[in-house]
Protein backbone atom coordinates (compact mmCIF):
# COMPACT_ATOMS: atom_id res chain seq x y z
CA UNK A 1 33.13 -8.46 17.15
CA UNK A 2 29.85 -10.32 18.24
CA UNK A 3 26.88 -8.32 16.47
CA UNK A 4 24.11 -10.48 17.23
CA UNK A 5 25.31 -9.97 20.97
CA UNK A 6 25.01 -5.88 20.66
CA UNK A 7 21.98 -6.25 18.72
CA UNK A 8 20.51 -7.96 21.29
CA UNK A 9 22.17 -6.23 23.98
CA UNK A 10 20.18 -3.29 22.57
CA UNK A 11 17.03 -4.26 22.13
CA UNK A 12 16.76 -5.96 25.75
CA UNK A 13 18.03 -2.16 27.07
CA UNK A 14 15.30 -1.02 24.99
CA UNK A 15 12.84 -3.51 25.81
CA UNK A 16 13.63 -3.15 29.67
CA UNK A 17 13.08 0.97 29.24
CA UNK A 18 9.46 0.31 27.79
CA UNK A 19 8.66 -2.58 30.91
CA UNK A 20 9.66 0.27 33.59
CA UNK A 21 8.03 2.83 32.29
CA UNK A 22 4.80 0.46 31.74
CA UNK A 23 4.93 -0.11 35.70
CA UNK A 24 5.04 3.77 36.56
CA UNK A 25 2.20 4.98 34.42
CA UNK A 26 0.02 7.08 36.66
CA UNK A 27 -2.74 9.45 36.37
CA UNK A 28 -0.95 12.17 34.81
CA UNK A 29 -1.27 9.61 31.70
CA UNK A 30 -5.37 9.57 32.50
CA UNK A 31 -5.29 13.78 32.74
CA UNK A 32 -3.43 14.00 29.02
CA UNK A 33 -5.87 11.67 27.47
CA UNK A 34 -8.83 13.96 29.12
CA UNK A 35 -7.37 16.76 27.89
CA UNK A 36 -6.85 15.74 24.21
CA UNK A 37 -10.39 13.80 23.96
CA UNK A 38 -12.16 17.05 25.52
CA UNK A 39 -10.18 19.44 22.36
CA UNK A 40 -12.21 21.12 19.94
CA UNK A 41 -9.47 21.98 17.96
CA UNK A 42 -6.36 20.28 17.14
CA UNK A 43 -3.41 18.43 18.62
CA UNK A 44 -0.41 20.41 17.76
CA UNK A 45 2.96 18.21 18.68
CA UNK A 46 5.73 20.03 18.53
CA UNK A 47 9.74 19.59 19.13
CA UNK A 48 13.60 19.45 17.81
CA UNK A 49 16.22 17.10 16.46
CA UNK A 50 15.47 13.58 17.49
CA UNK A 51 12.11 14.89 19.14
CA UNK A 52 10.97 16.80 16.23
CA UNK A 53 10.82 13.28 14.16
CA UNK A 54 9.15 11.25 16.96
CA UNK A 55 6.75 14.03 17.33
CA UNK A 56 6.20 13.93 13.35
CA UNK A 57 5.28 10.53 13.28
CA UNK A 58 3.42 10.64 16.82
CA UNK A 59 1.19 13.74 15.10
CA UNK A 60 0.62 11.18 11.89
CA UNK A 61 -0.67 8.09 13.96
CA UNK A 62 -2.92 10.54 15.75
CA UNK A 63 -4.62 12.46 12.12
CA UNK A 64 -4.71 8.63 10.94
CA UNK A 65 -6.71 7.24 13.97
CA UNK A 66 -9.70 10.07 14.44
CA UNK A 67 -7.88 12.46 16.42
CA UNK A 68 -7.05 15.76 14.55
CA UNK A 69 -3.21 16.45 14.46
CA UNK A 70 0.01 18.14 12.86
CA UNK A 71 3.55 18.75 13.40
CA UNK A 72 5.07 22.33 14.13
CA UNK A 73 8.50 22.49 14.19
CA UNK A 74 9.62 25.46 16.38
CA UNK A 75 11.66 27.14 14.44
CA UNK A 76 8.96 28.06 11.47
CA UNK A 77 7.00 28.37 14.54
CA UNK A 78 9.27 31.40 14.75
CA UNK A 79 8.79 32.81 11.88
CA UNK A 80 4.81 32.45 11.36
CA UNK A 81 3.57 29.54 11.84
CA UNK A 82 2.25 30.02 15.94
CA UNK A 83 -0.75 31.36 13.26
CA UNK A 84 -1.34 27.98 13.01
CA UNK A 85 -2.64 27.47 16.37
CA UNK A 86 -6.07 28.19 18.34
CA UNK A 87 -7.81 29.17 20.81
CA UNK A 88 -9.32 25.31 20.91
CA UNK A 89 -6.27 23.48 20.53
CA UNK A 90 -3.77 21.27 22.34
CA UNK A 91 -0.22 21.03 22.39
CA UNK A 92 2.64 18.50 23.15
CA UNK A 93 5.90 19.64 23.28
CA UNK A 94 8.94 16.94 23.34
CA UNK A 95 12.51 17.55 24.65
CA UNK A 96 14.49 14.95 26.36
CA UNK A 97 16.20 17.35 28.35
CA UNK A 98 13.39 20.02 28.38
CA UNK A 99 16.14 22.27 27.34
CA UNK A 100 15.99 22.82 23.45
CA UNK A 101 16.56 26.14 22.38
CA UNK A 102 14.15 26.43 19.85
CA UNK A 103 11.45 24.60 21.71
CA UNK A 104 11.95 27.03 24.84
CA UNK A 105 11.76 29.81 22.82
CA UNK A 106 8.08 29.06 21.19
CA UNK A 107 6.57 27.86 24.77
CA UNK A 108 5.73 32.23 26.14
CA UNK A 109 4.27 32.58 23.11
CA UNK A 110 2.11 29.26 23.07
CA UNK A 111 1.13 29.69 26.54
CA UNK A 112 -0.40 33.30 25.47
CA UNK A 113 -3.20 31.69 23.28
CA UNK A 114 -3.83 29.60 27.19
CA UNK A 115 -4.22 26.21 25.98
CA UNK A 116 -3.35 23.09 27.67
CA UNK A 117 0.46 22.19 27.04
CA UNK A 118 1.34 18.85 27.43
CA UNK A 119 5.21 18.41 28.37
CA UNK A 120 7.03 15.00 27.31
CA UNK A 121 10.60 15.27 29.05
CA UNK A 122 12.55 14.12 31.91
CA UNK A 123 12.79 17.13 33.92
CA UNK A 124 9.47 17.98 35.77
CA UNK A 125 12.01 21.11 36.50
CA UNK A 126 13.17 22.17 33.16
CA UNK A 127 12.31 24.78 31.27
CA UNK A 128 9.59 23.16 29.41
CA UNK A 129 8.24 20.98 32.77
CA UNK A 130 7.66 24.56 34.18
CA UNK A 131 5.59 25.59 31.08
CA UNK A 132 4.11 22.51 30.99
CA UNK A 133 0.49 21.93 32.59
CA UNK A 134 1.07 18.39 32.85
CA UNK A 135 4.39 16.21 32.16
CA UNK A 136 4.67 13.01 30.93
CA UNK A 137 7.49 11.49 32.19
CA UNK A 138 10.44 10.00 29.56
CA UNK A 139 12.98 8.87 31.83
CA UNK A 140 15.44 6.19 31.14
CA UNK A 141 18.48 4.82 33.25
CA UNK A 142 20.75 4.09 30.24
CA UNK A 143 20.51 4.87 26.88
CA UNK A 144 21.09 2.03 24.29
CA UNK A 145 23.96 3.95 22.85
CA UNK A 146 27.53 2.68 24.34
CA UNK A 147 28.48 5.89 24.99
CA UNK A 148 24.88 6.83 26.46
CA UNK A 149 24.51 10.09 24.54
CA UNK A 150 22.92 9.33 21.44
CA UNK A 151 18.94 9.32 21.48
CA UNK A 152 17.78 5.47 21.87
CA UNK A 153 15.86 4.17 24.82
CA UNK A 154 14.26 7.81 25.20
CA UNK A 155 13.66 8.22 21.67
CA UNK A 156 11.85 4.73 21.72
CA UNK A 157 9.99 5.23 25.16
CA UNK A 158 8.64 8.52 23.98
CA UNK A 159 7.73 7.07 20.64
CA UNK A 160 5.99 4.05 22.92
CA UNK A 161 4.09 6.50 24.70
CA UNK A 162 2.59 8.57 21.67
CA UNK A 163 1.67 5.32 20.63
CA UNK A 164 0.08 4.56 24.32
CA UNK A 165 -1.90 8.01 23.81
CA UNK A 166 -2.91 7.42 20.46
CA UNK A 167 -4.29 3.72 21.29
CA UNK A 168 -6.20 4.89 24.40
CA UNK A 169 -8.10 7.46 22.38
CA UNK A 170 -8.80 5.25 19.91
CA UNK A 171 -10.75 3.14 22.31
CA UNK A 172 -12.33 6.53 23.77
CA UNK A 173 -13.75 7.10 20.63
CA UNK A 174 -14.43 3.52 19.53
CA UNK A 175 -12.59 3.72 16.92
CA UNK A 176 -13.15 1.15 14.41
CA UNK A 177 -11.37 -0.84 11.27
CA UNK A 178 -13.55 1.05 8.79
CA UNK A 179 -12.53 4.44 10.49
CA UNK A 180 -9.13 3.39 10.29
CA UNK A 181 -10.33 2.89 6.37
CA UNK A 182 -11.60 6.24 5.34
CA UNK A 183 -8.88 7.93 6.79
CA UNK A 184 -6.44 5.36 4.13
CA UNK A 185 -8.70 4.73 1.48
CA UNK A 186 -5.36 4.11 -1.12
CA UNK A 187 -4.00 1.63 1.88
CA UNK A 188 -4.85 -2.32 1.92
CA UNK A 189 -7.10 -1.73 4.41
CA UNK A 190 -9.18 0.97 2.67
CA UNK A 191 -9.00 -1.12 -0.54
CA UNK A 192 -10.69 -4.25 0.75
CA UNK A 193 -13.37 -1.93 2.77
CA UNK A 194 -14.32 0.49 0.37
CA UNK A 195 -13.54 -0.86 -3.30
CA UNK A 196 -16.13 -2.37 -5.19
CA UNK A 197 -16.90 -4.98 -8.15
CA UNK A 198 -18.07 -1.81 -10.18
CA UNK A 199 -15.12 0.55 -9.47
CA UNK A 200 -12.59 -1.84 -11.33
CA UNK A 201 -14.82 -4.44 -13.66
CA UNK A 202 -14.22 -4.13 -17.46
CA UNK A 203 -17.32 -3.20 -18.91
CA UNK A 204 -16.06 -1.94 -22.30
CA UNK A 205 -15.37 -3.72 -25.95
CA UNK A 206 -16.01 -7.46 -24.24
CA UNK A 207 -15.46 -10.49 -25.99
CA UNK A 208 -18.88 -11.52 -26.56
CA UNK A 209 -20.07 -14.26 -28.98
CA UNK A 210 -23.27 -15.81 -29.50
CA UNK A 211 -23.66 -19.82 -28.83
CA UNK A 212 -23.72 -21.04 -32.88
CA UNK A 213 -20.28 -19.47 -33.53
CA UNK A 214 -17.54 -21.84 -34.57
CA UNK A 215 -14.54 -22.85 -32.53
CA UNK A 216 -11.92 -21.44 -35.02
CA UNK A 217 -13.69 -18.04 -34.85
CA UNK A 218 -14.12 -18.03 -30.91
CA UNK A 219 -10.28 -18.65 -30.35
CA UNK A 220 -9.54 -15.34 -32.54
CA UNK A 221 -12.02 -13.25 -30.09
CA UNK A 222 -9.99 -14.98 -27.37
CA UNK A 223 -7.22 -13.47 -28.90
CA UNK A 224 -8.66 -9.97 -29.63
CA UNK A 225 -9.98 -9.84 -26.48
CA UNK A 226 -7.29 -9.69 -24.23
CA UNK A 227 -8.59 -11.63 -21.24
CA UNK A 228 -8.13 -15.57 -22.45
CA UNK A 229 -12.03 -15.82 -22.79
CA UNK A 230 -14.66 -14.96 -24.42
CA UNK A 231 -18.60 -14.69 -22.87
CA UNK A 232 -20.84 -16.96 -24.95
CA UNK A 233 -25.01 -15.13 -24.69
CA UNK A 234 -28.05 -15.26 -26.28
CA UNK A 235 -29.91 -13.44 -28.70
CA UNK A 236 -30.90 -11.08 -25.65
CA UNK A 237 -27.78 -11.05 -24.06
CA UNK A 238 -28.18 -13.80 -21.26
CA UNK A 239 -24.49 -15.14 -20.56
CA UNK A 240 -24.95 -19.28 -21.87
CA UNK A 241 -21.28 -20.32 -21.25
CA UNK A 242 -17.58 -19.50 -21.61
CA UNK A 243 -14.69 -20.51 -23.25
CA UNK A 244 -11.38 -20.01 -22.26
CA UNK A 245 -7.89 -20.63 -23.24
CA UNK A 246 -8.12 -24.59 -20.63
CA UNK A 247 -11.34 -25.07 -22.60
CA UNK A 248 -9.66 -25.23 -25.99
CA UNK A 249 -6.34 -27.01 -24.77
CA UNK A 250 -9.17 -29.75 -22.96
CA UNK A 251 -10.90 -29.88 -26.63
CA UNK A 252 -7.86 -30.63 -28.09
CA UNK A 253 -7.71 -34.01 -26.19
CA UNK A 254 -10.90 -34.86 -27.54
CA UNK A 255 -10.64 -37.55 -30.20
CA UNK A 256 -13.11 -35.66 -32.32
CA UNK A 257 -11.62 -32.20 -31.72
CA UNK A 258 -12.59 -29.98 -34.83
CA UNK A 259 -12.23 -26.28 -35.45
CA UNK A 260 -15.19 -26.37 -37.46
CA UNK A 261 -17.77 -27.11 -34.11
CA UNK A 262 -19.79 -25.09 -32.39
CA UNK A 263 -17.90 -23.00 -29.71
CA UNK A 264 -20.61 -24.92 -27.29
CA UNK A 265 -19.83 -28.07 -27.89
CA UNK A 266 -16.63 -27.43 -25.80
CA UNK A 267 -17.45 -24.35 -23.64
CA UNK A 268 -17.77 -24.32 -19.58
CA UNK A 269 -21.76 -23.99 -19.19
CA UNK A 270 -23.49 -22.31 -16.36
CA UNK A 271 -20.10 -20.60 -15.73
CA UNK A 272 -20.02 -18.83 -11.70
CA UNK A 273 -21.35 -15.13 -11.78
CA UNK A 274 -22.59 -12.66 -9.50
CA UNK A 275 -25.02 -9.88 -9.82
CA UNK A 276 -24.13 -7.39 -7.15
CA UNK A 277 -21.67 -5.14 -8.98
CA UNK A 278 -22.03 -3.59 -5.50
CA UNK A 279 -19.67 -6.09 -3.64
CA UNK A 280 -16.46 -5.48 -2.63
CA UNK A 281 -13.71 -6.76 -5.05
CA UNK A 282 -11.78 -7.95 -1.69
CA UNK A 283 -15.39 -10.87 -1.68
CA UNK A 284 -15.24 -11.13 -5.41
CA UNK A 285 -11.95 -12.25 -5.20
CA UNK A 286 -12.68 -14.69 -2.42
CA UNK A 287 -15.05 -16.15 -4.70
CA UNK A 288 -12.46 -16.53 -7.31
CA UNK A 289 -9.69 -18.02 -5.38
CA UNK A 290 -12.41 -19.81 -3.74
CA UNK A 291 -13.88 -21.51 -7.17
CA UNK A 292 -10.37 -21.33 -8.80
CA UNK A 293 -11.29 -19.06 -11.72
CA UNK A 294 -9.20 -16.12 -13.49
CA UNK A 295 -12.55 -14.35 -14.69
CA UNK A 296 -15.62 -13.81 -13.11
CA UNK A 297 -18.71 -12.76 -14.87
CA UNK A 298 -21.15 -9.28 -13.68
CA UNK A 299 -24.75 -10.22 -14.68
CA UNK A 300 -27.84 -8.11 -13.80
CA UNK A 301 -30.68 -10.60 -12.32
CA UNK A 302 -31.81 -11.71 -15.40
CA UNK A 303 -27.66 -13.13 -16.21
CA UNK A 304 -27.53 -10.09 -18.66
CA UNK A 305 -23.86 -9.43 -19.28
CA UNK A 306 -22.67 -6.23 -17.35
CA UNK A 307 -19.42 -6.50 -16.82
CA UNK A 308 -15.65 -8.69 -15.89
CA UNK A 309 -13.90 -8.68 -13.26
CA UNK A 310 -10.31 -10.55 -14.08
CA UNK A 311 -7.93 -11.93 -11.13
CA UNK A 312 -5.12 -9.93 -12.44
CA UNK A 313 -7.30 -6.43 -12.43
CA UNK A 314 -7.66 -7.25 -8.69
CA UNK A 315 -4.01 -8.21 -8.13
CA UNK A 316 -2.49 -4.99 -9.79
CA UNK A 317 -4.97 -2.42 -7.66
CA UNK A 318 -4.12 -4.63 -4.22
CA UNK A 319 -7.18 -5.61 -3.31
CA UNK A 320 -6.49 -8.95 -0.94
């Protein structure tokens, strides 16, 4: 059996279902945007079975992209939940068929509170078209399945065209990346444009040493200090140098290598800092990939020690 053929076989049925429906958009499409941008309340989406998890995930992408949304699933709807809606809100309902049981069974009730209810089915003349105020039309010629019952083409299309809705009110309501941000502050996204230098630099028990301390003593504050460096300052604190773990193994190719030296004699000097512990950590670490550093130093203006911020600290909390 050729499955690369039905895999692609399916995905050019699919593919084809998405290009038709593309062409017959009309200005029902324009009236459901209206009607959701103009809401007060909520976007309820609503719907069974294969519907029920499109409409999930449709009601997700709208909450994450600055339009207020949840899922009701009919049958709790039942059994409390129409509490849930308002007099300000606006519902989608999904059935293929416009048929579903449960789905018909909720629509008297929602169309009490008189709120717009959009329809997504194929049957402007179904039991949920007639509810409906408008209808978005799903319609496909063949499903993907070889048997052409199983939800595919019309699971995708209507999946396609809560992603339509969603991306048109997005650019109603010029929605931008650092929206997109505080509504996914834990995602990549949110990471690189909301964490900062401060939120994850060390600050605590540093390995600090001042600039007359002898090699042999700063490789056991390497050691104890857990980050394959120590920060060489002053009597007042002003960072002079550092020494890492490539200083030493460079020192050791010296002809006059000794232990007994001073820890400058082999340090980096005028190591790369910053003193913005107010910059994101996504720039910090461009500035360490950039310069080809593990560690990079937090000084206040006056290159007082503040703080580290290590390559691997930014690596484990995903900042990219």
């Amino acid at each position: 059996m050729n499955y690369r053929q039905i895999a692609q076989d399916t995905l050019k049925i699919e593919a084809d279902t998405l290009l038709r429906s593309a062409e017959n958009i009309d200005d029902v499409f324009d009236r459901a945007v209206e009607i959701i941008l103009t809401c007060k309340g909520k976007l309820i989406v609503s719907g069974v079975g294969k519907s029920g998890l499109i409409g999930a995930k449709m009601a997700a992408t709208f909450a994450s992209t600055g339009t207020p949304s949840f899922f009701l699933h009919p049958t709790e709807a039942l059994h409390g939940d129409l509490g849930m809606i308002g007099k300000d809100d606006v519902v989608i309902a999904i059935s293929y068929s416009g048929e579903s049981e449960e789905l018909s069974s909720i629509l008297p009730h929602v169309k009490r509170f008189n709120i717009p209810l959009i329809g997504m089915t194929k049957d402007k003349n179904s039991t949920l078209g007639r509810y409906s105020d408008l209808v978005i039309n799903v319609v496909v010629e063949k499903e993907a399945c070889p048997l052409n019952i199983a939800p595919t083409s019309s699971t995708t299309l209507t999946l396609a065209l809560g992603d339509a809705l969603a991306v048109c009110l997005m650019k109603a309501k010029n929605f931008k990346r650092s929206d997109f941000a505080s509504f996914h502050p834990g995602g990549s996204l949110g990471k690189q444009l909301f964490v900062k230098v401060k939120d994850l630099m060390r600050t605590k028990n540093l390995p600090v040493i001042s600039g007359d301390t002898k090699l042999k003593d700063a490789i056991v504050k390497i050691s104890e200090g857990r980050l394959g460096t120590v920060l060489i300052t002053d009597e007042i604190g002003k960072l002079l140098a550092l020494m890492s773990d490539g200083d030493i193994r460079r020192a050791l190719m010296s002809e006059d290598f000794s232990l007994e030296e001073s820890v400058l004699k082999y340090a980096t000097l005028n190591p790369k800092t910053i003193d913005d512990e107010n910059m994101l950590a996504s720039e910090a670490l461009v500035i360490i990939e950039e310069m080809k550093i593990q560690l990079l130093v937090v000084t206040d203006k006056e290159r007082r020690v503040n703080g580290v911020l290590h390559i691997h600290t930014l690596i484990e909390k995903g900042i990219s």
